[in-house]
PDB file of N, CA and C in Angstrom:
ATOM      1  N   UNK A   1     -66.251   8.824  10.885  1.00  0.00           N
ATOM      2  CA  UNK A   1     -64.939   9.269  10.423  1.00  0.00           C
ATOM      3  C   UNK A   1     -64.729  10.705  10.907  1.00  0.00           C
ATOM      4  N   UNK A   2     -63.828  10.788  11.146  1.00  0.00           N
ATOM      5  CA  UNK A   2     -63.451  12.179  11.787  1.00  0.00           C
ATOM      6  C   UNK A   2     -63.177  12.988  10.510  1.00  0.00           C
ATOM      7  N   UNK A   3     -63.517  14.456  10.988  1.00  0.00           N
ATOM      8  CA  UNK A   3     -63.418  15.325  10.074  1.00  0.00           C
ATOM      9  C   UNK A   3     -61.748  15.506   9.065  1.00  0.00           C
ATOM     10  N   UNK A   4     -60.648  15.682  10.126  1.00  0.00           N
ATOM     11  CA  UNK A   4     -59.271  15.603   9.333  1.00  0.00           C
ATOM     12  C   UNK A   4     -59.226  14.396   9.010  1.00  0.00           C
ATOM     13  N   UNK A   5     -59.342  13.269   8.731  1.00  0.00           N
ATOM     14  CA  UNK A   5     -59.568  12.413   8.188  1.00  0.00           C
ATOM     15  C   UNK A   5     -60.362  12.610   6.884  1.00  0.00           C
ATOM     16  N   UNK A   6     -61.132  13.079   7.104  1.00  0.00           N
ATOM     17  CA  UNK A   6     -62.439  13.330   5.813  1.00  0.00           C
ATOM     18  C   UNK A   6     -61.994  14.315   4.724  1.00  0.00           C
ATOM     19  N   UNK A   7     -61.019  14.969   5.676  1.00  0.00           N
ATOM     20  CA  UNK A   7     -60.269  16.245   5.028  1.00  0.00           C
ATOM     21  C   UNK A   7     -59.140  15.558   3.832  1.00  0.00           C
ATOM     22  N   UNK A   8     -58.677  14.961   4.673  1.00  0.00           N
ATOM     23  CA  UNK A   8     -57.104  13.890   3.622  1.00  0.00           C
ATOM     24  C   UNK A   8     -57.666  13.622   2.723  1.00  0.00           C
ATOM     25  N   UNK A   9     -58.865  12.489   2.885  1.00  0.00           N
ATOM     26  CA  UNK A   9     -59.701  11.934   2.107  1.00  0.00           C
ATOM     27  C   UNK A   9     -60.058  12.813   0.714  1.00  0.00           C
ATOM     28  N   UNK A  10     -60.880  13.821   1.550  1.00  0.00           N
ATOM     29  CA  UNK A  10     -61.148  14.967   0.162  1.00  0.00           C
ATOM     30  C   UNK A  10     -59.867  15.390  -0.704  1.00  0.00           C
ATOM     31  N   UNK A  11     -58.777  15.521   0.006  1.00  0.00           N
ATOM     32  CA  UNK A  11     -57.530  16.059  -0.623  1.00  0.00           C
ATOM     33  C   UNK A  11     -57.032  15.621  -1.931  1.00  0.00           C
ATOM     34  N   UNK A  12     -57.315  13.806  -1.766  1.00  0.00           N
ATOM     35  CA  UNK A  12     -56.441  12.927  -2.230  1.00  0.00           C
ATOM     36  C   UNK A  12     -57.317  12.932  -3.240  1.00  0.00           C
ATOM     37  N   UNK A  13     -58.869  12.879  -3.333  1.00  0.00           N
ATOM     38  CA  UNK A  13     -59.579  12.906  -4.163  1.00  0.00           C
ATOM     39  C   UNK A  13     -59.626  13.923  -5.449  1.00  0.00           C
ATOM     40  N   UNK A  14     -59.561  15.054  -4.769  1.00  0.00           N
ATOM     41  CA  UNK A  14     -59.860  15.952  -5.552  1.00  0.00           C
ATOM     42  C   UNK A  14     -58.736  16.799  -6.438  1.00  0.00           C
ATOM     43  N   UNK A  15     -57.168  15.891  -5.911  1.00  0.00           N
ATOM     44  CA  UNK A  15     -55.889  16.748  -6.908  1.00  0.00           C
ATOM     45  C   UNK A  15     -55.539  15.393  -7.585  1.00  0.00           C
ATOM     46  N   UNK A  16     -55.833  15.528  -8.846  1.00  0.00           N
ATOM     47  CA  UNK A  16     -54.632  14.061  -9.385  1.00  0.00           C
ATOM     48  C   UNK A  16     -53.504  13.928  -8.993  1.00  0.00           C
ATOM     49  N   UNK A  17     -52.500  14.919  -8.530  1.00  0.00           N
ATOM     50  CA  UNK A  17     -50.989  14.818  -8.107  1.00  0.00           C
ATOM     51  C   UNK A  17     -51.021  15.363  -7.116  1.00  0.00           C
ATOM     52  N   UNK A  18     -51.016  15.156  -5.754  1.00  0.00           N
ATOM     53  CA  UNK A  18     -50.349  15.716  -4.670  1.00  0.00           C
ATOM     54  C   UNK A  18     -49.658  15.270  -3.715  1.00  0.00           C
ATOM     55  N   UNK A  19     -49.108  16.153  -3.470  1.00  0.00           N
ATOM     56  CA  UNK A  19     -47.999  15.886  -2.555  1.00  0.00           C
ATOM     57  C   UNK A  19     -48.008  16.466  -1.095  1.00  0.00           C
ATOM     58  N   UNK A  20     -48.143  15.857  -0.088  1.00  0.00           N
ATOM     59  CA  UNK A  20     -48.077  15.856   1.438  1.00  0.00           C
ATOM     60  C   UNK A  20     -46.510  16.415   1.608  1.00  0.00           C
ATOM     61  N   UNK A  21     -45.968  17.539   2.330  1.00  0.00           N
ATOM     62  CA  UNK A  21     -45.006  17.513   2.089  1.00  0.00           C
ATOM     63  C   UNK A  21     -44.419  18.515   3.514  1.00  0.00           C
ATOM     64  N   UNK A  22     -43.012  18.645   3.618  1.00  0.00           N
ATOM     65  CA  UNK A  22     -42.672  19.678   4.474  1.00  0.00           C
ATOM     66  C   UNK A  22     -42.293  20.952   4.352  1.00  0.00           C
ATOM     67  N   UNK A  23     -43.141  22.060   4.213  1.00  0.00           N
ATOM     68  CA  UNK A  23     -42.467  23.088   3.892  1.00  0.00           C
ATOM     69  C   UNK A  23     -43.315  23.429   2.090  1.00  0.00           C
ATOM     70  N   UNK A  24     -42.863  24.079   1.142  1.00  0.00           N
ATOM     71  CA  UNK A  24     -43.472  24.492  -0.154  1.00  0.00           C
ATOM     72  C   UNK A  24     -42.810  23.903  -1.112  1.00  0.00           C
ATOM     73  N   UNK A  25     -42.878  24.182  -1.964  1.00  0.00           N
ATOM     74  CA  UNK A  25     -42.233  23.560  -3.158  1.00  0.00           C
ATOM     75  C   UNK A  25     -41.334  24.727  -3.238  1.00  0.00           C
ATOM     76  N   UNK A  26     -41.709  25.980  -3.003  1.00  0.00           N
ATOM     77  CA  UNK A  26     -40.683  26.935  -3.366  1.00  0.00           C
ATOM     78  C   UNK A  26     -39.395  27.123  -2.283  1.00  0.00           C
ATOM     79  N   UNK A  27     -40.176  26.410  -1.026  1.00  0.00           N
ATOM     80  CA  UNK A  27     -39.218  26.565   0.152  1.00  0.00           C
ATOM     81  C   UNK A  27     -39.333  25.590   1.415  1.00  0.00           C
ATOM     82  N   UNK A  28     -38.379  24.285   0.444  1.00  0.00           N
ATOM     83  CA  UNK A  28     -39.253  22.905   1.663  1.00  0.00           C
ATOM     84  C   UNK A  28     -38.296  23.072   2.805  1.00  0.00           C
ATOM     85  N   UNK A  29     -39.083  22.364   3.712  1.00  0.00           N
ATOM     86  CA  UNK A  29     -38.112  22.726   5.081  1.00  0.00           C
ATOM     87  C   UNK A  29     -37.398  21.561   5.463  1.00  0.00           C
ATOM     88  N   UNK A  30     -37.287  20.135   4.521  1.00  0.00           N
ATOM     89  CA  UNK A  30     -36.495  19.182   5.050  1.00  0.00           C
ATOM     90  C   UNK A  30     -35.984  18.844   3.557  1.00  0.00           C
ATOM     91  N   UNK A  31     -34.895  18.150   3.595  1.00  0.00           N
ATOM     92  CA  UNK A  31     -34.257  17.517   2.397  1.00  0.00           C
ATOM     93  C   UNK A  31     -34.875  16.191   1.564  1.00  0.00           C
ATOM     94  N   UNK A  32     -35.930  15.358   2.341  1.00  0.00           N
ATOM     95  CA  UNK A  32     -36.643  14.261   1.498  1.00  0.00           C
ATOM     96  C   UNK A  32     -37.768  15.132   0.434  1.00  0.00           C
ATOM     97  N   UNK A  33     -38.040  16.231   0.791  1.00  0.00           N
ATOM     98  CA  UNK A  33     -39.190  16.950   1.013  1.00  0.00           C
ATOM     99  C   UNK A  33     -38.113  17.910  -0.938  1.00  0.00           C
ATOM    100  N   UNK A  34     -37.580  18.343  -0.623  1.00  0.00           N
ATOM    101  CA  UNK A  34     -36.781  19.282  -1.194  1.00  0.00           C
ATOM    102  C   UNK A  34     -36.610  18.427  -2.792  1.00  0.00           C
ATOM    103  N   UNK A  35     -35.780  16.982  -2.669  1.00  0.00           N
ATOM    104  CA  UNK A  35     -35.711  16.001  -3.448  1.00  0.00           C
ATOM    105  C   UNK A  35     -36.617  15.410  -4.034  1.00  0.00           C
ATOM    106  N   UNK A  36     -37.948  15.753  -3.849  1.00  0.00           N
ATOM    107  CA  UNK A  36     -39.054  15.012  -4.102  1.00  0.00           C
ATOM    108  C   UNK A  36     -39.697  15.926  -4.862  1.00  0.00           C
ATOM    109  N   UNK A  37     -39.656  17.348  -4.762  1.00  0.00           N
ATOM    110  CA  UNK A  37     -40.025  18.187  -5.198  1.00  0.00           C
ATOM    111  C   UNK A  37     -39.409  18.890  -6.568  1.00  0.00           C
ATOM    112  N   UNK A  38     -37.796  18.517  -6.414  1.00  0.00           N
ATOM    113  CA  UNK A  38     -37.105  18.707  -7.383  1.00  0.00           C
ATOM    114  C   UNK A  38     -37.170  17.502  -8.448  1.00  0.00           C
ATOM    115  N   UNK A  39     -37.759  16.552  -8.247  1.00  0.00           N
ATOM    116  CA  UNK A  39     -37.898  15.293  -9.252  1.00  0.00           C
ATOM    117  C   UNK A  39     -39.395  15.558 -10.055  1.00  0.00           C
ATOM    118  N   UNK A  40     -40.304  16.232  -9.125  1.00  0.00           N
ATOM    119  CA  UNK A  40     -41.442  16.272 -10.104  1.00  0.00           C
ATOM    120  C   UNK A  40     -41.334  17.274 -10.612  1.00  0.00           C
ATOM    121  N   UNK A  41     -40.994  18.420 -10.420  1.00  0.00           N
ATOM    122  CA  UNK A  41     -40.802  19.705 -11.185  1.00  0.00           C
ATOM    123  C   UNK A  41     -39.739  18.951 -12.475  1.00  0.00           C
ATOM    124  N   UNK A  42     -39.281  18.374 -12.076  1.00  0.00           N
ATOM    125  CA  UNK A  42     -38.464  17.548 -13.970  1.00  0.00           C
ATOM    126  C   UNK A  42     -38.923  16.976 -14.735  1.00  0.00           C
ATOM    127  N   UNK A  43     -40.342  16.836 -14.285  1.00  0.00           N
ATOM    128  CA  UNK A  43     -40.734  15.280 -15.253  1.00  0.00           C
ATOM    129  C   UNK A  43     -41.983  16.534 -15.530  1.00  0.00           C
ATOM    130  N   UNK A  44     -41.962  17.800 -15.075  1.00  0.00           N
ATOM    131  CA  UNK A  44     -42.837  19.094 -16.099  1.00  0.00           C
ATOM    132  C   UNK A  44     -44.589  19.032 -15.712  1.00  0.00           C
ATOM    133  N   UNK A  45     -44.844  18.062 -15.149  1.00  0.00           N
ATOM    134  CA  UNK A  45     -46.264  18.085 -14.567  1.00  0.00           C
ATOM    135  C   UNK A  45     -46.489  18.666 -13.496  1.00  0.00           C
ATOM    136  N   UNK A  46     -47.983  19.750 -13.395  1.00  0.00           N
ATOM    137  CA  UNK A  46     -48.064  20.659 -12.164  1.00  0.00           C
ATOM    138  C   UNK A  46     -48.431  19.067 -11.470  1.00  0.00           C
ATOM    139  N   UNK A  47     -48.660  19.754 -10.280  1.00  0.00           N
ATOM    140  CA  UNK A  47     -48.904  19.269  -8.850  1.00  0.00           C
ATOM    141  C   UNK A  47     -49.072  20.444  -7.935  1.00  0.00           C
ATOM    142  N   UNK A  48     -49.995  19.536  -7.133  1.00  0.00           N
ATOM    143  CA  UNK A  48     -50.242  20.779  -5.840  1.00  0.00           C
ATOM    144  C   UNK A  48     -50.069  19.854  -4.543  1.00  0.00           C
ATOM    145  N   UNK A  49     -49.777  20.639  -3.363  1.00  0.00           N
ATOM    146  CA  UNK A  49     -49.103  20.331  -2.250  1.00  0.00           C
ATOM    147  C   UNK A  49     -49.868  20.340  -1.158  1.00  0.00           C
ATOM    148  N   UNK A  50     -49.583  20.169   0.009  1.00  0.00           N
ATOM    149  CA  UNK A  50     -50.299  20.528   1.626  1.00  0.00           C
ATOM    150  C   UNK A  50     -48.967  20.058   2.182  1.00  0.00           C
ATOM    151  N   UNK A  51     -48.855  21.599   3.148  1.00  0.00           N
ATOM    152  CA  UNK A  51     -47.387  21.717   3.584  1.00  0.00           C
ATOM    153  C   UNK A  51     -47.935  21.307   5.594  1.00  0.00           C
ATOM    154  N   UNK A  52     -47.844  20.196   5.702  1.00  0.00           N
ATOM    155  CA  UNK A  52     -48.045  19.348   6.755  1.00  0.00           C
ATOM    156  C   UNK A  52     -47.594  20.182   8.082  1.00  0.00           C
ATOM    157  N   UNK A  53     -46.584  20.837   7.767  1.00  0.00           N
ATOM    158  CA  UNK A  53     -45.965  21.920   9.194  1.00  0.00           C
ATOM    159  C   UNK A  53     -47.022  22.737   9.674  1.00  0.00           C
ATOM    160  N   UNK A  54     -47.573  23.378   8.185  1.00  0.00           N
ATOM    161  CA  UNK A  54     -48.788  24.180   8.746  1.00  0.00           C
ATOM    162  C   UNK A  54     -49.948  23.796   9.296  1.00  0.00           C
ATOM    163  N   UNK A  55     -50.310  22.659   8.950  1.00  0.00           N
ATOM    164  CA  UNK A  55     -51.562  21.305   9.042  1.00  0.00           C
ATOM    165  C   UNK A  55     -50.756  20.619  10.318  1.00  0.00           C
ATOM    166  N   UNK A  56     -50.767  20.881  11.432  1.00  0.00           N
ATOM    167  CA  UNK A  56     -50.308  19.335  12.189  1.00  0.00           C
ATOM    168  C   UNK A  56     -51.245  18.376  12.584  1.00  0.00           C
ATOM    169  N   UNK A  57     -52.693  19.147  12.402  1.00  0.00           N
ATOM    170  CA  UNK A  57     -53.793  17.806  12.365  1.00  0.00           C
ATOM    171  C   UNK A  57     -53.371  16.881  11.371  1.00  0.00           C
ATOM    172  N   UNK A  58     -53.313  17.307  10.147  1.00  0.00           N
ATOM    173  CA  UNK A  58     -53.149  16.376   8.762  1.00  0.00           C
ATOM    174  C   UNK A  58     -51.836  15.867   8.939  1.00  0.00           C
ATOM    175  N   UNK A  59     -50.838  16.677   9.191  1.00  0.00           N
ATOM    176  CA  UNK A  59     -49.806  15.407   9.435  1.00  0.00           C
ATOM    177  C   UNK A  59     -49.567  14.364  10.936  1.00  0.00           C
ATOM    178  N   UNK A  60     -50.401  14.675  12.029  1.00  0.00           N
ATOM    179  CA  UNK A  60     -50.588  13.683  12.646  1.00  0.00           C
ATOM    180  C   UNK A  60     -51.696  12.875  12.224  1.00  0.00           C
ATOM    181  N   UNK A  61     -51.905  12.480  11.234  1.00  0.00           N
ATOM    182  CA  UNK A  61     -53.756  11.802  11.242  1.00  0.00           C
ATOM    183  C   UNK A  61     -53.161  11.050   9.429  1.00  0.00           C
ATOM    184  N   UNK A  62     -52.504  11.606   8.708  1.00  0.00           N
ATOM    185  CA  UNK A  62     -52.236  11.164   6.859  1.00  0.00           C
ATOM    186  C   UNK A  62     -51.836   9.632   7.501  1.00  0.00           C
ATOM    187  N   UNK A  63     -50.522   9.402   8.127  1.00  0.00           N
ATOM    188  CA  UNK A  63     -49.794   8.144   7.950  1.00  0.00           C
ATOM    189  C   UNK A  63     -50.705   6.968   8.569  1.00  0.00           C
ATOM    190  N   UNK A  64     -51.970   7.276   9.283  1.00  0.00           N
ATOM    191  CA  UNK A  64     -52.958   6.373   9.552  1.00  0.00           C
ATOM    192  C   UNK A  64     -53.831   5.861   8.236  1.00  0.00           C
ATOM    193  N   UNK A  65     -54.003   7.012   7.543  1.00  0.00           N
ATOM    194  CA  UNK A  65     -54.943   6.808   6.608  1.00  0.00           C
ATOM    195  C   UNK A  65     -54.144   6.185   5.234  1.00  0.00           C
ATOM    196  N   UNK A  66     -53.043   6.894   4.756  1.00  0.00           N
ATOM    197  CA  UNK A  66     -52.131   6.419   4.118  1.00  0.00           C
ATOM    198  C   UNK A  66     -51.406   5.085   4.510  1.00  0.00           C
ATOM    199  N   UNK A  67     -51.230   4.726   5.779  1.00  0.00           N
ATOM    200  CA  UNK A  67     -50.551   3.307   5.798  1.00  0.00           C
ATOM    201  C   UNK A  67     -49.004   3.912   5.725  1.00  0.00           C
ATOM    202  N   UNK A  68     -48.433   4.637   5.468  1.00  0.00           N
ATOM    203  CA  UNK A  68     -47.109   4.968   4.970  1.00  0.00           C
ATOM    204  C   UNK A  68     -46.675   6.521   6.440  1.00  0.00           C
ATOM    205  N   UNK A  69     -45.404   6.099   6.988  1.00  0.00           N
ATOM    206  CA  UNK A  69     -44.805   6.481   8.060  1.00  0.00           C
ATOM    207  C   UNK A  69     -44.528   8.059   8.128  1.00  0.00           C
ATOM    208  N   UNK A  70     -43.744   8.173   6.759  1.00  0.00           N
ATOM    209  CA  UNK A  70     -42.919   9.224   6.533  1.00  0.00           C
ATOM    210  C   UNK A  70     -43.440  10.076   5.438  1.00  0.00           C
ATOM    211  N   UNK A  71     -42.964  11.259   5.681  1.00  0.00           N
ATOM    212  CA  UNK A  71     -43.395  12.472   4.741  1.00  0.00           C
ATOM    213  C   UNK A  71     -41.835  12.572   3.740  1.00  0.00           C
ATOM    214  N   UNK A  72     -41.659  12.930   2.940  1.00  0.00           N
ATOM    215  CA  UNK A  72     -42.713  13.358   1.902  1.00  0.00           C
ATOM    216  C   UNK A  72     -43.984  11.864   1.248  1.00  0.00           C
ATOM    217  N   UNK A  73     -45.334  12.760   0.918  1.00  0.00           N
ATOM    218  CA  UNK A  73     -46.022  11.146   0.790  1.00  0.00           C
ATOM    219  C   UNK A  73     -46.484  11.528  -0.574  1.00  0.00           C
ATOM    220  N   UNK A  74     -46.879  11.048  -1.975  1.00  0.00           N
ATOM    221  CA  UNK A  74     -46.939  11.434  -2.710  1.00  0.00           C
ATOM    222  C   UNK A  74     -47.984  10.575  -3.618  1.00  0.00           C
ATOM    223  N   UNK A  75     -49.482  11.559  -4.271  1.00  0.00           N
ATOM    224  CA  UNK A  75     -50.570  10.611  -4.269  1.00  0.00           C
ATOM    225  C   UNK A  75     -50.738  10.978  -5.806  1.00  0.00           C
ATOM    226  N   UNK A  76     -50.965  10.367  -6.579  1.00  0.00           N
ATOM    227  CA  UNK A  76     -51.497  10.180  -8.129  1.00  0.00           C
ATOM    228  C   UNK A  76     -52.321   9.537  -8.751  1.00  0.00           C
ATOM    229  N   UNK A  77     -53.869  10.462  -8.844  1.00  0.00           N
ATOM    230  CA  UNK A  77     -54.762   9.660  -8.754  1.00  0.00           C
ATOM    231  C   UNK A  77     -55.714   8.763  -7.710  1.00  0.00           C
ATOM    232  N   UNK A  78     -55.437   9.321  -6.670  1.00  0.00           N
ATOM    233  CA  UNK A  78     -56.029   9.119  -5.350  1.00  0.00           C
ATOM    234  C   UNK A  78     -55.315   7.756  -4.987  1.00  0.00           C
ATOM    235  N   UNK A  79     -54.013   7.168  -5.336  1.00  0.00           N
ATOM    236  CA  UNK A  79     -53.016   6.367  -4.935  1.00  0.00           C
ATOM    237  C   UNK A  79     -52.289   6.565  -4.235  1.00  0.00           C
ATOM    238  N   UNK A  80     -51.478   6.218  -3.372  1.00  0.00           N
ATOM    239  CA  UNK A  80     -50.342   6.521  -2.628  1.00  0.00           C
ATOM    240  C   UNK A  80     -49.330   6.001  -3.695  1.00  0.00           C
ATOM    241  N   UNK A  81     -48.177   6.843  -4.096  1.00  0.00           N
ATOM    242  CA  UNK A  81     -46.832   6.077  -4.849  1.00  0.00           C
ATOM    243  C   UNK A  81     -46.187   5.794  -3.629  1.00  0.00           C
ATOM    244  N   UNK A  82     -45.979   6.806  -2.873  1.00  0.00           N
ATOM    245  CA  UNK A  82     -44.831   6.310  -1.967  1.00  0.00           C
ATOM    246  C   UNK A  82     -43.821   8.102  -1.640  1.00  0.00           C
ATOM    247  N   UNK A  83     -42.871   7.376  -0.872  1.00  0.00           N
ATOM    248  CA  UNK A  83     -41.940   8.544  -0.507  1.00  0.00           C
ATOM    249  C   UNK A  83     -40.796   9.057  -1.308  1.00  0.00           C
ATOM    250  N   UNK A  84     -39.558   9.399  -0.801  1.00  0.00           N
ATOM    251  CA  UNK A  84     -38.921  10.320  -1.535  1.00  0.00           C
ATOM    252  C   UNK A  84     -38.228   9.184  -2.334  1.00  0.00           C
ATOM    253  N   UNK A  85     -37.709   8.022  -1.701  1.00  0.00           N
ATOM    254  CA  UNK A  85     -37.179   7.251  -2.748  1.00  0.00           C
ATOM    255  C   UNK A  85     -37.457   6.585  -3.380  1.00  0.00           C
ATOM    256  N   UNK A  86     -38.743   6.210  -3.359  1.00  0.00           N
ATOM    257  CA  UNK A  86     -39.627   5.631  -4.516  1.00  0.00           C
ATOM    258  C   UNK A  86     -39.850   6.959  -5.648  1.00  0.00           C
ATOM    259  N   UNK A  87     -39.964   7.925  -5.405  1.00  0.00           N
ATOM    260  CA  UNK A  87     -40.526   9.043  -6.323  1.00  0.00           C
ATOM    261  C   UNK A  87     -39.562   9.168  -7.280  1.00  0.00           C
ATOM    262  N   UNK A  88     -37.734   9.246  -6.190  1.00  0.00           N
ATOM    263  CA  UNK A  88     -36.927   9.640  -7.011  1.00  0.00           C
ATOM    264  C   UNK A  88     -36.647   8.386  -8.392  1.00  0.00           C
ATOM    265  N   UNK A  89     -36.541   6.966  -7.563  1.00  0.00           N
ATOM    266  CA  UNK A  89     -36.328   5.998  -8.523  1.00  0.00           C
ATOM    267  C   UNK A  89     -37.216   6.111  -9.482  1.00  0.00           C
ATOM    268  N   UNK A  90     -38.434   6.364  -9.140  1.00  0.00           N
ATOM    269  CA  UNK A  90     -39.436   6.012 -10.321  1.00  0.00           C
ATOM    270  C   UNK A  90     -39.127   7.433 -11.178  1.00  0.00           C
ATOM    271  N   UNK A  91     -39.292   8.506 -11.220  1.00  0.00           N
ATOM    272  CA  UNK A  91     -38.531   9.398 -11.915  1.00  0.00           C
ATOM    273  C   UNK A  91     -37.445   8.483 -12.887  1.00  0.00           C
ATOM    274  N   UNK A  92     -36.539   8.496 -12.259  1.00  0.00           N
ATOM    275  CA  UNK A  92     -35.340   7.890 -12.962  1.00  0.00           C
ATOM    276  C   UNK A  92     -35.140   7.174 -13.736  1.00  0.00           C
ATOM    277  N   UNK A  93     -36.581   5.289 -13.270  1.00  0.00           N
ATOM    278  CA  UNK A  93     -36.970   4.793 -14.491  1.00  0.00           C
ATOM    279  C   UNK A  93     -37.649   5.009 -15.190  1.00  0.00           C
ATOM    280  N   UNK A  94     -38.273   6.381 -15.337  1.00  0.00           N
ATOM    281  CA  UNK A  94     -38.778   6.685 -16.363  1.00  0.00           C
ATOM    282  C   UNK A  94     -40.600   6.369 -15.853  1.00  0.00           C
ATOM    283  N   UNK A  95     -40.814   5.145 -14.650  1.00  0.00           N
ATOM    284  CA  UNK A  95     -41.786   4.805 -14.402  1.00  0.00           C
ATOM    285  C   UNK A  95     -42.889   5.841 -13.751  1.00  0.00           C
ATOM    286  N   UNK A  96     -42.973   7.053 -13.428  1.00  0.00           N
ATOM    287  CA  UNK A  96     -43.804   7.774 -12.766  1.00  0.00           C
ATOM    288  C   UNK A  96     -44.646   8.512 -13.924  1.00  0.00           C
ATOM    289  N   UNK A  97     -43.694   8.863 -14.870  1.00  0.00           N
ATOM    290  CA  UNK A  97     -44.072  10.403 -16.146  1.00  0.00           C
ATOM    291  C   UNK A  97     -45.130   9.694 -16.672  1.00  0.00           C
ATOM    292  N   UNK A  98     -45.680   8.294 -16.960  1.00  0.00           N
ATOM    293  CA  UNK A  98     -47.108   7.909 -17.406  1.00  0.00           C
ATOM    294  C   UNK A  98     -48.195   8.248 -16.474  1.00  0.00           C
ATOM    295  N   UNK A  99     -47.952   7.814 -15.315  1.00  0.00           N
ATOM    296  CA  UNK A  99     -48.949   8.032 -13.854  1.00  0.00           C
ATOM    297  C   UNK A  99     -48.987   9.240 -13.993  1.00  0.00           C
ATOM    298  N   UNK A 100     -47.917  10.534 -14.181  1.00  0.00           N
ATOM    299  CA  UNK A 100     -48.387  11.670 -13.779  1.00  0.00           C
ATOM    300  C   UNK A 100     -49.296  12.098 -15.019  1.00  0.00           C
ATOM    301  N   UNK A 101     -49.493  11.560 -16.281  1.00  0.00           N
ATOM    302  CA  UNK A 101     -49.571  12.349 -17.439  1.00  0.00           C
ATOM    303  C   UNK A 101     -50.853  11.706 -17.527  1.00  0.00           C
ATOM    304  N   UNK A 102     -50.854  10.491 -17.045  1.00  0.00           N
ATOM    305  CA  UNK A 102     -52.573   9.923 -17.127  1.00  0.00           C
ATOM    306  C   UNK A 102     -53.310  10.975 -15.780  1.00  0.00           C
ATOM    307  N   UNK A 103     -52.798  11.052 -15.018  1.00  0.00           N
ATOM    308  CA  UNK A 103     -53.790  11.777 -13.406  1.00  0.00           C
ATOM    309  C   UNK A 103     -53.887  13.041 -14.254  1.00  0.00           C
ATOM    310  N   UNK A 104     -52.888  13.677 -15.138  1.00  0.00           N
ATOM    311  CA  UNK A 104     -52.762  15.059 -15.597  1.00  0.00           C
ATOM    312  C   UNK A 104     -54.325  15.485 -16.779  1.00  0.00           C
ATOM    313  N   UNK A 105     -54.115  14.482 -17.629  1.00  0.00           N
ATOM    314  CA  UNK A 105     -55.120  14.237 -18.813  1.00  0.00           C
ATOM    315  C   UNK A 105     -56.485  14.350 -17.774  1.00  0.00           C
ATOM    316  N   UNK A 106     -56.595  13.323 -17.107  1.00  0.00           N
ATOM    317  CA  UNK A 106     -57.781  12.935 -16.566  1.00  0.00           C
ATOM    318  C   UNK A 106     -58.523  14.481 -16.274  1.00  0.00           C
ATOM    319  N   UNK A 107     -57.818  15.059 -15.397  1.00  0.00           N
ATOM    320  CA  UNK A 107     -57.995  16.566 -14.814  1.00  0.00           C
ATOM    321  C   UNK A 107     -58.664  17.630 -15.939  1.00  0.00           C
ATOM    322  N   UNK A 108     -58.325  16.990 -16.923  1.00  0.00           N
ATOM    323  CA  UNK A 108     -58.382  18.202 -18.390  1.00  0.00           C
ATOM    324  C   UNK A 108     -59.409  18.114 -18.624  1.00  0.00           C
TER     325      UNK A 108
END
């Protein structure tokens, strides 16, 4: 296994919530990225990030390992949920705030 590979790997492992993303949470540089960020900051659970622009190993090498195309990519619990419109829907139904609050607990 290659090392950025091993790297994702460790990533996904070691944050209950993170997010692959473009740009910061304080200052994303694309709009899926921006929306995705503004949905978990609502539902009040930290999360931590890897801003892929700066990483272009990790963002050429995640969507192999992840299976999933597009950024924003968003992991809970060493899961993939999915992208910006899965995040936002699940937000919306209410379906994400258990996933984040169980990955959250776990951490504690």
């Amino acid at each position: 296994m290659n090392t950025t590979e091993q790297k994702i790997r460790d990533q996904i492992a070691n944050n209950p919530i993170l997010l692959y993303m473009k740009g910061t949470p304080e200052s994303p540089e694309c709009g899926f990225s921006g929306s995705t960020v503004a949905a978990l900051k609502k539902t009040g659970y930290p999360f931590n990030y890897v801003n892929v622009l700066a990483s272009p190993f990790i963002r050429e090498r995640l969507p192999s390992v992840s299976n999933w195309p597009t950024f924003p990519q968003l992991f809970v619990s060493g899961e993939l949920v999915g992208g910006c419109d899965i995040v936002l829907e699940m937000v919306e139904d209410g379906s994400l705030q258990p996933m984040l609050s169980q990955a959250s607990s776990a951490e504690a």
